[in-house]
N, C-alpha and C. Protein backbone atom coordinates (compact mmCIF):
# COMPACT_ATOMS: atom_id res chain seq x y z
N UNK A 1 -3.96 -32.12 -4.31
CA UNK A 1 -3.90 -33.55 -4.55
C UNK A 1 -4.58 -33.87 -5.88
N UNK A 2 -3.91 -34.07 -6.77
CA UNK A 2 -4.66 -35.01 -7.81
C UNK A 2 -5.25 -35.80 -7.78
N UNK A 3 -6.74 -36.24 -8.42
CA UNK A 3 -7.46 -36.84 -8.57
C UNK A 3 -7.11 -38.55 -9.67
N UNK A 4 -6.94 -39.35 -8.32
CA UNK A 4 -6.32 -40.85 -9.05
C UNK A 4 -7.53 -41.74 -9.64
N UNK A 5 -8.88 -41.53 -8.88
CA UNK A 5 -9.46 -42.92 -8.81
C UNK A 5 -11.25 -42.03 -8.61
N UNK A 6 -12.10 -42.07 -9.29
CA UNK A 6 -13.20 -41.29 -8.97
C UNK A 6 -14.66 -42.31 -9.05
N UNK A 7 -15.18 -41.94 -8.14
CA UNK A 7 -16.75 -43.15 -7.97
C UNK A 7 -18.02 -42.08 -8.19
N UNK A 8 -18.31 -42.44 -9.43
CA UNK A 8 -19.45 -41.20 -10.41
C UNK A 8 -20.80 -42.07 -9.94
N UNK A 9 -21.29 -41.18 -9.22
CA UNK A 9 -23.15 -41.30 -9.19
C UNK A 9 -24.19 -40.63 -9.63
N UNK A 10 -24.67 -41.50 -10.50
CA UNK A 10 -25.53 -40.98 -11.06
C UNK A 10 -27.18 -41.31 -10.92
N UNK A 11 -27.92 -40.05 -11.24
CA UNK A 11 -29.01 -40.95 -11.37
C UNK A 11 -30.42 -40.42 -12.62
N UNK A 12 -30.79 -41.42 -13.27
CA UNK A 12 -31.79 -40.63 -14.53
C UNK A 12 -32.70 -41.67 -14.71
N UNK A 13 -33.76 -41.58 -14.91
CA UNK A 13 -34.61 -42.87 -15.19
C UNK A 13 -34.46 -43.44 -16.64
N UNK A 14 -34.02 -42.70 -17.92
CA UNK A 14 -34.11 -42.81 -19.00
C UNK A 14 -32.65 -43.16 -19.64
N UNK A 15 -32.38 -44.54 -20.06
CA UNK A 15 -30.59 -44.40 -20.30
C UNK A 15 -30.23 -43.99 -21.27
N UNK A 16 -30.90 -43.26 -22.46
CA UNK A 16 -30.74 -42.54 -23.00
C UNK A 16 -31.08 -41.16 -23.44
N UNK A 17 -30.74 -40.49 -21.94
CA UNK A 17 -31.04 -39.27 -21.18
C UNK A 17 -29.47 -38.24 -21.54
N UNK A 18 -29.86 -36.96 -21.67
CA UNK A 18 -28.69 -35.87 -21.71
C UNK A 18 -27.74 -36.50 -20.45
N UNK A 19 -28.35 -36.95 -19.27
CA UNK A 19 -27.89 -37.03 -17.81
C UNK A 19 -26.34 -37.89 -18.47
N UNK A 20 -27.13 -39.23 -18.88
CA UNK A 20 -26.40 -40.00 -19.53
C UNK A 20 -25.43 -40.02 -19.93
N UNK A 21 -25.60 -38.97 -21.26
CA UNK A 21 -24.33 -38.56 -22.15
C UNK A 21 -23.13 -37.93 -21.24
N UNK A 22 -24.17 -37.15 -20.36
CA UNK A 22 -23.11 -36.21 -19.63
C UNK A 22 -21.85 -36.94 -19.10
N UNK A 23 -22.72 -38.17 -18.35
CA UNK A 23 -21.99 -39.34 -17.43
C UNK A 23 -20.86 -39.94 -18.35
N UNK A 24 -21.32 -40.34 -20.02
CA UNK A 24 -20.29 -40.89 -20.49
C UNK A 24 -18.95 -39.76 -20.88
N UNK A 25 -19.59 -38.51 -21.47
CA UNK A 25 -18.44 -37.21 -21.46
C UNK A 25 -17.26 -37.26 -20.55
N UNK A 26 -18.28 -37.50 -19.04
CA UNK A 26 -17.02 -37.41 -18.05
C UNK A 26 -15.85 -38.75 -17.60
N UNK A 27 -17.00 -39.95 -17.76
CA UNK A 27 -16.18 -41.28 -18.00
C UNK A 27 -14.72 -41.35 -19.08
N UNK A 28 -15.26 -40.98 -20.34
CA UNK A 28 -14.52 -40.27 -21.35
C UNK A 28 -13.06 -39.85 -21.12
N UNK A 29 -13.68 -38.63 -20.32
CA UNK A 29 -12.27 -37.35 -19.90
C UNK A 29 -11.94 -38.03 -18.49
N UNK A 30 -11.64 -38.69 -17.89
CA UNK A 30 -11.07 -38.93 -16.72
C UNK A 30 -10.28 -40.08 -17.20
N UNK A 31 -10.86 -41.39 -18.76
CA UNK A 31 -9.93 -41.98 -19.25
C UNK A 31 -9.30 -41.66 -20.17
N UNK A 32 -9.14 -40.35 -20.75
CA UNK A 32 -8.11 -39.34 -21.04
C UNK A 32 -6.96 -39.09 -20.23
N UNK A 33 -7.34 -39.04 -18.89
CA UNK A 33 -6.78 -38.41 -18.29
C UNK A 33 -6.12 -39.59 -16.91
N UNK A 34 -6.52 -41.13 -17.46
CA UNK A 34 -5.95 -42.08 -16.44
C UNK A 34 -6.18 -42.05 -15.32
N UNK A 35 -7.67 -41.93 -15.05
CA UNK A 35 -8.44 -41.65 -13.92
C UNK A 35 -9.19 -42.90 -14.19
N UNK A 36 -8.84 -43.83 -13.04
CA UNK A 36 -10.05 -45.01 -12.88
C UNK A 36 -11.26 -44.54 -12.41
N UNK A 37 -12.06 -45.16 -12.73
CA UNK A 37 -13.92 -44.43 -12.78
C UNK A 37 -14.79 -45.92 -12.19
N UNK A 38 -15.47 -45.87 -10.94
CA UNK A 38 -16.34 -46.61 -10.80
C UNK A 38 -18.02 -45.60 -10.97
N UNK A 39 -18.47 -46.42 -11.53
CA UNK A 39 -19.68 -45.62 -11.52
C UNK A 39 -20.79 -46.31 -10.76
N UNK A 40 -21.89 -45.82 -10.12
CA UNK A 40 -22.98 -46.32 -9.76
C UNK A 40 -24.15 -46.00 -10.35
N UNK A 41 -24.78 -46.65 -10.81
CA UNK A 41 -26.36 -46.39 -12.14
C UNK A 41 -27.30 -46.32 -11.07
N UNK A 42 -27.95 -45.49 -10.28
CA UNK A 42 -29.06 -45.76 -9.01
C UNK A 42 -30.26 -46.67 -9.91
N UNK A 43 -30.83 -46.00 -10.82
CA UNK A 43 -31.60 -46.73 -11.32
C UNK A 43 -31.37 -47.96 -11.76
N UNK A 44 -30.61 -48.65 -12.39
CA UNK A 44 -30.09 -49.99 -13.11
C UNK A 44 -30.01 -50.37 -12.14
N UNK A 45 -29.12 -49.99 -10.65
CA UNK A 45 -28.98 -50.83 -9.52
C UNK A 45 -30.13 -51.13 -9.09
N UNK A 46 -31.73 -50.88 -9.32
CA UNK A 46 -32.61 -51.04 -8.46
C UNK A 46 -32.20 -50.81 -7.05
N UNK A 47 -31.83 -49.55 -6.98
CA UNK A 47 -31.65 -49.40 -5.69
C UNK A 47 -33.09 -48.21 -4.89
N UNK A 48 -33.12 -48.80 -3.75
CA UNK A 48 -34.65 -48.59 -2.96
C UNK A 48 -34.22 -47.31 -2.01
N UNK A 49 -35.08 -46.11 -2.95
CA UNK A 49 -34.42 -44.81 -2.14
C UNK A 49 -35.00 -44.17 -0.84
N UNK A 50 -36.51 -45.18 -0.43
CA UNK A 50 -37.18 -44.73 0.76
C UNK A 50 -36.94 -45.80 1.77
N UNK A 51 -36.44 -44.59 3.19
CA UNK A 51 -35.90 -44.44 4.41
C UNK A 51 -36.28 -45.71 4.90
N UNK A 52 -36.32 -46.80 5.26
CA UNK A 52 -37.31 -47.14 6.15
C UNK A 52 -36.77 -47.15 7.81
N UNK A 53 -36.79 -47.89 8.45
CA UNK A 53 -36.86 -48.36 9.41
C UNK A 53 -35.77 -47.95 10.37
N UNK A 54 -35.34 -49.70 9.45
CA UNK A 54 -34.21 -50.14 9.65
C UNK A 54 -32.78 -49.28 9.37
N UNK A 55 -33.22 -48.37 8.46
CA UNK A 55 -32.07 -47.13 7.94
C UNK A 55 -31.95 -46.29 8.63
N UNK A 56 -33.00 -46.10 9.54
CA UNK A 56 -33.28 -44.54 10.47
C UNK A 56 -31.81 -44.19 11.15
N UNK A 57 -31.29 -43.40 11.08
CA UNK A 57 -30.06 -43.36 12.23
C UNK A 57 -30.49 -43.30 13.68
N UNK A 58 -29.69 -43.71 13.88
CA UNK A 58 -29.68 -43.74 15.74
C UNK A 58 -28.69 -43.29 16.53
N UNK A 59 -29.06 -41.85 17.18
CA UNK A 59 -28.04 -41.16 17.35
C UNK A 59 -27.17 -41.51 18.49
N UNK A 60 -27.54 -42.73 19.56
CA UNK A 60 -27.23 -43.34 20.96
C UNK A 60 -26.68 -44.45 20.29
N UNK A 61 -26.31 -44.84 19.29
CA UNK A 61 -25.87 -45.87 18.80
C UNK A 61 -24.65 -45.86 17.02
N UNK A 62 -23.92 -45.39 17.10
CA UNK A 62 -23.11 -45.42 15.83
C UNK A 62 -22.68 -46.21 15.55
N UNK A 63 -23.16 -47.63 15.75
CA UNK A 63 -22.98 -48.56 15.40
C UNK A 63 -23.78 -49.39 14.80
N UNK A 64 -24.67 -48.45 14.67
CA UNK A 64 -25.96 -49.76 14.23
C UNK A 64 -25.08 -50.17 12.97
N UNK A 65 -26.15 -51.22 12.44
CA UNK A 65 -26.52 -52.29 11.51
C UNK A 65 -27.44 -51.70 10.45
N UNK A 66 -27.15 -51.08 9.55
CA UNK A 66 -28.27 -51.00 8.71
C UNK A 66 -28.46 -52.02 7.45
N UNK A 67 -29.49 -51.82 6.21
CA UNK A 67 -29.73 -53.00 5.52
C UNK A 67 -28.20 -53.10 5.02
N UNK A 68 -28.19 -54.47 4.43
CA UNK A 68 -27.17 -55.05 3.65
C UNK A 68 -26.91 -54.21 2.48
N UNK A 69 -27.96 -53.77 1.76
CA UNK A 69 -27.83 -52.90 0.30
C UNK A 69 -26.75 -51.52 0.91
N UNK A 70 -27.19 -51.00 2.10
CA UNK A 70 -26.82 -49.93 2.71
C UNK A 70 -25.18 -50.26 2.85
N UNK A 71 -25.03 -51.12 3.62
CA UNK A 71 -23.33 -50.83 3.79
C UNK A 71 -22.53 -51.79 2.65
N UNK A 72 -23.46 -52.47 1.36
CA UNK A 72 -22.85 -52.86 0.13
C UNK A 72 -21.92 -51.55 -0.46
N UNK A 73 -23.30 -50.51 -0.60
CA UNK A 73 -23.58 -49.16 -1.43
C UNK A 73 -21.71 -48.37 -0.79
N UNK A 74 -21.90 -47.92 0.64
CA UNK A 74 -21.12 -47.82 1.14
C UNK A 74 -19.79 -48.21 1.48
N UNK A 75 -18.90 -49.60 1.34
CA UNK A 75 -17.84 -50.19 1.23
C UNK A 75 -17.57 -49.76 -0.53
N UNK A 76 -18.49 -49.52 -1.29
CA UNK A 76 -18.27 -49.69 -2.77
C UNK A 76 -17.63 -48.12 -2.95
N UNK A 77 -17.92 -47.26 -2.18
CA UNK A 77 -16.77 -46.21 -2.16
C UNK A 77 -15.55 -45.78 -1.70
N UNK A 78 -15.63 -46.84 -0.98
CA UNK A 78 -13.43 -47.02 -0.45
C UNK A 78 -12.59 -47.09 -1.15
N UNK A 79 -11.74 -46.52 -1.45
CA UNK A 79 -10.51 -46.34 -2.45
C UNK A 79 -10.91 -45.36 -3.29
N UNK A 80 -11.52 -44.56 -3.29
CA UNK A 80 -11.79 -43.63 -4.20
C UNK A 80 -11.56 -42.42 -3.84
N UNK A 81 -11.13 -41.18 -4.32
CA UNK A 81 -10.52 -39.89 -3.77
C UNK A 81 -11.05 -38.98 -4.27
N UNK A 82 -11.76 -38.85 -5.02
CA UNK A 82 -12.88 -38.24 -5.31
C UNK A 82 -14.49 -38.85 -5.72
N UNK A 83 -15.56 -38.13 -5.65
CA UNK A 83 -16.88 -38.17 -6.03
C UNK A 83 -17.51 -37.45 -7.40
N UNK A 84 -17.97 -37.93 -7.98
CA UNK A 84 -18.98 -36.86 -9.10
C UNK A 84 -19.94 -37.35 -8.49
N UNK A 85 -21.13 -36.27 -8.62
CA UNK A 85 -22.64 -36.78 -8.40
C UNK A 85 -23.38 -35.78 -9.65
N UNK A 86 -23.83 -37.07 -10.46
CA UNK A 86 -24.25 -36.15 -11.96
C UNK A 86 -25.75 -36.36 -11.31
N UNK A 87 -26.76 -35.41 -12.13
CA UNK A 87 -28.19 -35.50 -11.57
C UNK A 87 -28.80 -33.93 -12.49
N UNK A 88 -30.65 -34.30 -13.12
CA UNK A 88 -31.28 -33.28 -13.58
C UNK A 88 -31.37 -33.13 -12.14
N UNK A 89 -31.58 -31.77 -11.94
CA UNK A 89 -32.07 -30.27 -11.31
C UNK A 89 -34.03 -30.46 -11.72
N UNK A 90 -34.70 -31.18 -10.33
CA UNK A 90 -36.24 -31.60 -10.49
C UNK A 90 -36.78 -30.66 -9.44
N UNK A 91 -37.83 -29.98 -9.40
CA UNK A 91 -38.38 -28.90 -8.52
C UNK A 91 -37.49 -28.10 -8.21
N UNK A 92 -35.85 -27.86 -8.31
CA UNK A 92 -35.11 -27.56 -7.97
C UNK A 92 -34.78 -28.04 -6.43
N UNK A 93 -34.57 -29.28 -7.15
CA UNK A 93 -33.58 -30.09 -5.95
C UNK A 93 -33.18 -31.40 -6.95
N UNK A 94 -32.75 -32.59 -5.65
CA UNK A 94 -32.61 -33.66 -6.69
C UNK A 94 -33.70 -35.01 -7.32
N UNK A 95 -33.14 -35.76 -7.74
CA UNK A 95 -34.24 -36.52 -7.77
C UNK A 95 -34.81 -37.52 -6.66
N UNK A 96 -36.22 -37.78 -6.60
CA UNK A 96 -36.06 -38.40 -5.28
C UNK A 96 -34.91 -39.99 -5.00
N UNK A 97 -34.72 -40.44 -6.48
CA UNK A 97 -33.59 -41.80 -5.87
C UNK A 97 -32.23 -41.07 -5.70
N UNK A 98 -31.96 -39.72 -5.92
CA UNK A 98 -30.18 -39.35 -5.52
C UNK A 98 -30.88 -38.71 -4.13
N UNK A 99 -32.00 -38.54 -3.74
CA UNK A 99 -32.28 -37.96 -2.23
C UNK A 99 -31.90 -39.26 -1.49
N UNK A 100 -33.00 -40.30 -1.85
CA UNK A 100 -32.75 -41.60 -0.71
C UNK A 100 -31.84 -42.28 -0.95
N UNK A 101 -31.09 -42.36 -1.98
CA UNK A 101 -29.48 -42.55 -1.66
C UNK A 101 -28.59 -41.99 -0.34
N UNK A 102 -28.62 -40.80 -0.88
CA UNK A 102 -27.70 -39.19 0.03
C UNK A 102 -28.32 -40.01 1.76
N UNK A 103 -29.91 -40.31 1.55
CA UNK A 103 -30.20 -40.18 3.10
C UNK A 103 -29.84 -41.85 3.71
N UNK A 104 -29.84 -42.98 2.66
CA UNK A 104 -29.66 -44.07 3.52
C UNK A 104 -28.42 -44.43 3.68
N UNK A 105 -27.38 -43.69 2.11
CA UNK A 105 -25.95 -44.57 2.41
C UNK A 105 -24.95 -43.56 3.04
N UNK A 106 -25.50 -42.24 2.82
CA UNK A 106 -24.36 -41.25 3.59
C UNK A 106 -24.62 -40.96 5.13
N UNK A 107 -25.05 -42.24 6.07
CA UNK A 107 -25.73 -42.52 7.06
C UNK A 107 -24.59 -42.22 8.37
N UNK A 108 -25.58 -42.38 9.77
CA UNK A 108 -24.68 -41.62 10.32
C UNK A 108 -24.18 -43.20 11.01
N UNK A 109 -22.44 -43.13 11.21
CA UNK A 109 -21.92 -44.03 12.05
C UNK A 109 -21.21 -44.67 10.50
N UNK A 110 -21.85 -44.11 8.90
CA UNK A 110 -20.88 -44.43 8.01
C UNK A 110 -20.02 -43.39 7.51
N UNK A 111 -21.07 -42.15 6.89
CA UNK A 111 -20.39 -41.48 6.37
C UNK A 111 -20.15 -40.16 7.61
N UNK A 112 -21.03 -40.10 8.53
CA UNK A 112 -20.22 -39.09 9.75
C UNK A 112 -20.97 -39.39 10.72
N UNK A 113 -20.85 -38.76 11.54
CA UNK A 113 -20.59 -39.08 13.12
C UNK A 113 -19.00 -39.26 13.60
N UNK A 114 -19.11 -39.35 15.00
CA UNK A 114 -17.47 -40.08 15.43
C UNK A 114 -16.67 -41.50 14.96
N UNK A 115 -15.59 -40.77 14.42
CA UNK A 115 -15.33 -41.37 14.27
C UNK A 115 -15.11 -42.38 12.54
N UNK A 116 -16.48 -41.48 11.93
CA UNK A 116 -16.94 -41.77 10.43
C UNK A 116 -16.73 -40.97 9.36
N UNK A 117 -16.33 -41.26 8.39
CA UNK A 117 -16.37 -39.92 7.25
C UNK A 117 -16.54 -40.67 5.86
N UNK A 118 -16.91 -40.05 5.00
CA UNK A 118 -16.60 -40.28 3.40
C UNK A 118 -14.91 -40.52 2.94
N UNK A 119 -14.71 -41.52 2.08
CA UNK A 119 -13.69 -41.37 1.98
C UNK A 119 -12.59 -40.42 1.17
N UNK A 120 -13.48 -39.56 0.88
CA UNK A 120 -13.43 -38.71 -0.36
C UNK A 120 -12.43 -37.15 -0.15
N UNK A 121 -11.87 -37.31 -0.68
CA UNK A 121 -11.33 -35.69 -0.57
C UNK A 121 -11.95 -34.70 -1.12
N UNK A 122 -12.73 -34.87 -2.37
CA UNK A 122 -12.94 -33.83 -3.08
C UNK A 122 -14.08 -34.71 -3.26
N UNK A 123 -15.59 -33.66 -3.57
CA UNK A 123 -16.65 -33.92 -4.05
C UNK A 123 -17.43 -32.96 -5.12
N UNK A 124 -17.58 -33.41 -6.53
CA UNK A 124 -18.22 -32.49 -7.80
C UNK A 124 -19.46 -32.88 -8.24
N UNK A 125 -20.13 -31.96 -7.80
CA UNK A 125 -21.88 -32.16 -8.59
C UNK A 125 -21.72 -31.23 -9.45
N UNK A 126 -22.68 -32.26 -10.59
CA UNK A 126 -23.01 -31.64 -11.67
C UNK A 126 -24.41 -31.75 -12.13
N UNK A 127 -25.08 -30.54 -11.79
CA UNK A 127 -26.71 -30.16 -12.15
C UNK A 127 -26.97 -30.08 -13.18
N UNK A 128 -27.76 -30.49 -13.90
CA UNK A 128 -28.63 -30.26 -15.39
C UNK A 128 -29.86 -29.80 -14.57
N UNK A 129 -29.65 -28.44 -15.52
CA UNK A 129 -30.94 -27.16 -15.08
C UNK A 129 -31.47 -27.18 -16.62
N UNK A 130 -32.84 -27.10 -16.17
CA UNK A 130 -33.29 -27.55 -17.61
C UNK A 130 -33.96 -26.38 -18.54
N UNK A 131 -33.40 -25.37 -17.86
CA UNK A 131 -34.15 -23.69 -17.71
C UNK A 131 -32.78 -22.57 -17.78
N UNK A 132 -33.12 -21.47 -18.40
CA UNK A 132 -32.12 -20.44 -18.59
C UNK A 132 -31.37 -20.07 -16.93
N UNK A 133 -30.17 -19.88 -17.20
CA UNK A 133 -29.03 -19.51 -16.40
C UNK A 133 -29.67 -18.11 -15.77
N UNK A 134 -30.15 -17.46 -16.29
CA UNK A 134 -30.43 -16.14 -15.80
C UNK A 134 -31.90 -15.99 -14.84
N UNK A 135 -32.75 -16.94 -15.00
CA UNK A 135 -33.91 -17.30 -14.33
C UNK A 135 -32.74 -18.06 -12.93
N UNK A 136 -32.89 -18.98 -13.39
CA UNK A 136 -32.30 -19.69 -11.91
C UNK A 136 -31.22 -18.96 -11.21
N UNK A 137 -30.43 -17.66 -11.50
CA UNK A 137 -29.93 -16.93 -10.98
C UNK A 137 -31.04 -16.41 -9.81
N UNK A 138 -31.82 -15.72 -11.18
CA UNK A 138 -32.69 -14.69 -10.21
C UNK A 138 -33.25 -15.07 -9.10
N UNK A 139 -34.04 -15.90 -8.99
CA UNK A 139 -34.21 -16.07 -8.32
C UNK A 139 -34.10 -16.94 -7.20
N UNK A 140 -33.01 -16.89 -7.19
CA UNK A 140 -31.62 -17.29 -6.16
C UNK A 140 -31.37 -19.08 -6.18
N UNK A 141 -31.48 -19.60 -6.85
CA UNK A 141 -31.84 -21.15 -7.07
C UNK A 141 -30.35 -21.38 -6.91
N UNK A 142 -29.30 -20.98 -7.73
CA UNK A 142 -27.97 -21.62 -7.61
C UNK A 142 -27.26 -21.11 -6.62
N UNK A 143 -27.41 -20.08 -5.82
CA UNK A 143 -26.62 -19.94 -4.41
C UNK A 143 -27.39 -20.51 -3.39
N UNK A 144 -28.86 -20.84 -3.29
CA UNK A 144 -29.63 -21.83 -2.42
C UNK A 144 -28.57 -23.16 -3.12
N UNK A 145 -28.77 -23.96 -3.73
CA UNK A 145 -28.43 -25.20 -4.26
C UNK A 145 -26.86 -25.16 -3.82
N UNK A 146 -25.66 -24.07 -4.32
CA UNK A 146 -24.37 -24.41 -4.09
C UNK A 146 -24.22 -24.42 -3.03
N UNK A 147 -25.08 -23.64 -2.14
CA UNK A 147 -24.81 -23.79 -0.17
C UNK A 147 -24.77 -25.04 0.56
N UNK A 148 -26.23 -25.48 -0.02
CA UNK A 148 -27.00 -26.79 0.31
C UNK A 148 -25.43 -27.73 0.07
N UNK A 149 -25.27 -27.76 -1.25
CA UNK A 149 -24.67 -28.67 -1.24
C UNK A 149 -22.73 -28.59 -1.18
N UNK A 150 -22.26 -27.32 -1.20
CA UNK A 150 -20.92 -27.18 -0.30
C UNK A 150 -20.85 -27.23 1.63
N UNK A 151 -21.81 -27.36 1.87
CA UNK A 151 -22.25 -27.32 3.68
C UNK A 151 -22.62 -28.66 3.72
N UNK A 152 -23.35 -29.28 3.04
CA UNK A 152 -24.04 -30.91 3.42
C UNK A 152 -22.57 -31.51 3.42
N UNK A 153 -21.72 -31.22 2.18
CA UNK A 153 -20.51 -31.87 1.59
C UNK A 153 -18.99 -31.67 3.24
N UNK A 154 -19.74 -30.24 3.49
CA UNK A 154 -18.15 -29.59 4.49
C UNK A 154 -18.52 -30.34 5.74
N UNK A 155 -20.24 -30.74 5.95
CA UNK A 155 -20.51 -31.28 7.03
C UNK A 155 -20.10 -32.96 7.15
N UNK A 156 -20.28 -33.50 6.41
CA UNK A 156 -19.44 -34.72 5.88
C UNK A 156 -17.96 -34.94 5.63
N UNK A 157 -17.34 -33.66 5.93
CA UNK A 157 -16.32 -33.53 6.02
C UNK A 157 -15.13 -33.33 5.06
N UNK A 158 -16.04 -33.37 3.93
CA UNK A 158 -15.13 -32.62 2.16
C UNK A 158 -15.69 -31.07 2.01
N UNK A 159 -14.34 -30.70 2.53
CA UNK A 159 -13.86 -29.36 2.21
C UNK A 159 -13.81 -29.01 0.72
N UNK A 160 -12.90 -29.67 -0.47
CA UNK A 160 -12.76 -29.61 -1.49
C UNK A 160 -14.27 -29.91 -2.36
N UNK A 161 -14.97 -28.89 -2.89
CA UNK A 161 -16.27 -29.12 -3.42
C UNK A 161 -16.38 -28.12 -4.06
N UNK A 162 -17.01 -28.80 -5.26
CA UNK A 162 -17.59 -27.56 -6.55
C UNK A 162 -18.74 -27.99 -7.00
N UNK A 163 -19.13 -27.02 -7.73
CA UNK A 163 -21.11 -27.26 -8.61
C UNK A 163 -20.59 -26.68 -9.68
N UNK A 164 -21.17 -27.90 -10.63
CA UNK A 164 -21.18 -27.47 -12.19
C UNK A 164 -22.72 -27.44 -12.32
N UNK A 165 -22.96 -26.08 -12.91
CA UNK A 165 -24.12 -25.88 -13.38
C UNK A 165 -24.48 -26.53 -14.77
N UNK A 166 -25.19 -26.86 -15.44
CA UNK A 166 -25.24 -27.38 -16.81
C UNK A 166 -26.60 -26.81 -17.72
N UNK A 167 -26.91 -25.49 -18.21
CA UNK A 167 -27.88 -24.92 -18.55
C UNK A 167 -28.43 -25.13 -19.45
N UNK A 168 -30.12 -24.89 -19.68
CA UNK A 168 -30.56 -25.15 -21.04
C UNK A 168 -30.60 -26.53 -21.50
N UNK A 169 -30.99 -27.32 -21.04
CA UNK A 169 -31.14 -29.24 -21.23
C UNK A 169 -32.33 -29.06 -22.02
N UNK A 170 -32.97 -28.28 -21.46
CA UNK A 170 -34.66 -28.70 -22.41
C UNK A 170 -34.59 -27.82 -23.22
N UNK A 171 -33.72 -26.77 -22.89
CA UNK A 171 -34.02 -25.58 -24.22
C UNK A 171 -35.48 -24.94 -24.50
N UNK A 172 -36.52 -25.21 -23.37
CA UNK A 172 -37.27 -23.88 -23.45
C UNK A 172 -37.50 -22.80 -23.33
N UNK A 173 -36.34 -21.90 -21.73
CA UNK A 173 -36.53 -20.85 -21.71
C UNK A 173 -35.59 -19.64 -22.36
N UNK A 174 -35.11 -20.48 -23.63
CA UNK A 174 -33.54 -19.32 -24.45
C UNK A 174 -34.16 -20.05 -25.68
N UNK A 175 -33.56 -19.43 -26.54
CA UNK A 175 -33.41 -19.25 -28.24
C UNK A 175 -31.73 -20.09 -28.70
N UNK A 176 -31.91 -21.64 -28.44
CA UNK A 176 -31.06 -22.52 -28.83
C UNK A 176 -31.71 -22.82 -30.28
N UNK A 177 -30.84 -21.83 -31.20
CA UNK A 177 -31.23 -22.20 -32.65
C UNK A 177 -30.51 -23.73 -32.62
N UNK A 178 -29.43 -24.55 -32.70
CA UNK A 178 -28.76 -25.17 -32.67
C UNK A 178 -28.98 -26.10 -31.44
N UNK A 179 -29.25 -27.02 -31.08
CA UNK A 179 -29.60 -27.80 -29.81
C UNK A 179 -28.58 -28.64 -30.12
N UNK A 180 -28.09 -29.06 -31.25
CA UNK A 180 -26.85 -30.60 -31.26
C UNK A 180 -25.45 -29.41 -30.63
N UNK A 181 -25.31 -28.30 -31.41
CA UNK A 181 -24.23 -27.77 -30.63
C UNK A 181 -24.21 -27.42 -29.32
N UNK A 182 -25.24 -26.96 -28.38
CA UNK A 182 -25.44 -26.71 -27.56
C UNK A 182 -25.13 -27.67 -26.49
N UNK A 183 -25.84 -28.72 -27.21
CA UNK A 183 -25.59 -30.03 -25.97
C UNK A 183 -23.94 -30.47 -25.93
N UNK A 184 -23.19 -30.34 -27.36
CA UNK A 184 -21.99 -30.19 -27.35
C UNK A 184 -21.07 -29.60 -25.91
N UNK A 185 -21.36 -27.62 -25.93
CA UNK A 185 -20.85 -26.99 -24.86
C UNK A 185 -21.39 -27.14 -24.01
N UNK A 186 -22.21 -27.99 -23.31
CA UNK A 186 -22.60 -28.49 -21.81
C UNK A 186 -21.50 -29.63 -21.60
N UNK A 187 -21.02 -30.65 -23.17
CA UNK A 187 -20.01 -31.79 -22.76
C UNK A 187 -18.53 -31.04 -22.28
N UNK A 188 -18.53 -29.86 -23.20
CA UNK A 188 -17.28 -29.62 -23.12
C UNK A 188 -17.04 -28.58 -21.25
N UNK A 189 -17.76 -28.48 -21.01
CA UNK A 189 -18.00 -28.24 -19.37
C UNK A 189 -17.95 -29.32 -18.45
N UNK A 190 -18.66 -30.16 -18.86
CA UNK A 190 -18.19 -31.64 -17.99
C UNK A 190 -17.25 -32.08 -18.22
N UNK A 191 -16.61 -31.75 -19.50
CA UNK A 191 -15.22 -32.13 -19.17
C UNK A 191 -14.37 -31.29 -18.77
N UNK A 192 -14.17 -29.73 -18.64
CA UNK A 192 -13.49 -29.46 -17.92
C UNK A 192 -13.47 -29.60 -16.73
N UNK A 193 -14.19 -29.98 -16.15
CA UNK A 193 -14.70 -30.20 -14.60
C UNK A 193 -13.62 -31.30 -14.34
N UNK A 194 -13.80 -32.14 -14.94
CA UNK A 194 -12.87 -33.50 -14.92
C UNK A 194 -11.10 -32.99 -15.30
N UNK A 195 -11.26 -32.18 -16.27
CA UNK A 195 -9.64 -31.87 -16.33
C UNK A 195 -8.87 -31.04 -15.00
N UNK A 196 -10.17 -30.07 -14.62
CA UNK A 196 -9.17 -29.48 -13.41
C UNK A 196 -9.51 -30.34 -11.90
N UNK A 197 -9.70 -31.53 -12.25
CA UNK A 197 -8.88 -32.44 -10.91
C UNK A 197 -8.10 -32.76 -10.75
């Protein structure tokens, strides 16, 4: 299935962050490619990424009510057939506002349980690792991370899922004589990501 219509989440505290650029690269290549793009800015949205209460799921109940922001966040991804989720790679995981996102709006009784799913066919994260490809190999960081997040994704019920790695953002642990080109071939990776949808 081709990719018609895609809802890009992102999240960076700084808007003029690599994260950023990345986000506009792929905005870019999908209107290359006549792909409508909604995006969500977590940060600009002021959106509130700790759990509370009222968000908790309730597993005797798939019906709850959670906050208003919660099933705003959630209706705002209907019609869309695919996902990007752009995001730096922090302790090696995500940041905490794409965590309390993931935990309040991909909630259960919206995005699964009976009866519930994402509306998404296909879902693409794209990590900015801010550290050499061969370190985060070793010691097993990107097959921990692609599991995590092809299983969270298959458990939600998108089968269709990939991880774009994006290496070397900070350029301390390699010999990037060149950092403007470099950041270049990280765009030209986000955009292939976007061409083979």
């Amino acid at each position: 299935m081709e990719t018609k219509n895609i809802y890009l989440i992102w999240a960076h505290p700084r808007h003029d962050s690599l994260t950023v650029q990345v986000v506009k690269e792929i905005q870019q290549q999908a209107e290359d490619k006549q792909i409508a793009v909604d995006t969500l800015d977590l940060y600009r949205a002021d959106f509130d990424p700790v759990l509370r209460t009222q968000d908790e799921p309730d597993w005797d109940d798939p019906q709850k009510t959670y906050a208003p922001e919660v099933h705003k966040l959630f209706s705002q991804m209907q019609g869309h057939d695919t996902a990007v989720i752009v995001f730096p790679v922090w302790w090696y995981s995500f940041p905490a506002m794409l965590k309390g996102y993931l935990d309040r709006v991909w909630n259960h009784g919206l995005a699964y349980g009976e009866g519930s799913s994402l509306p998404f066919k296909k879902i693409r994260w794209v990590a900015l690792v801010g550290g050499a490809e061969d370190k985060f190999e070793h010691f097993g960081w990107r097959k921990n991370m692609s599991d995590y997040l092809t299983s969270a994704s298959s458990y939600l019920g998108v089968t269709d899922v990939d991880v774009t790695y994006l290496y070397n953002t900070i350029g301390v642990e390699a010999d990037i004589d060149n950092r403007e080109e470099h950041y270049r071939s990280l765009f030209v990776q986000a955009r292939k990501m976007v061409k083979a949808l």
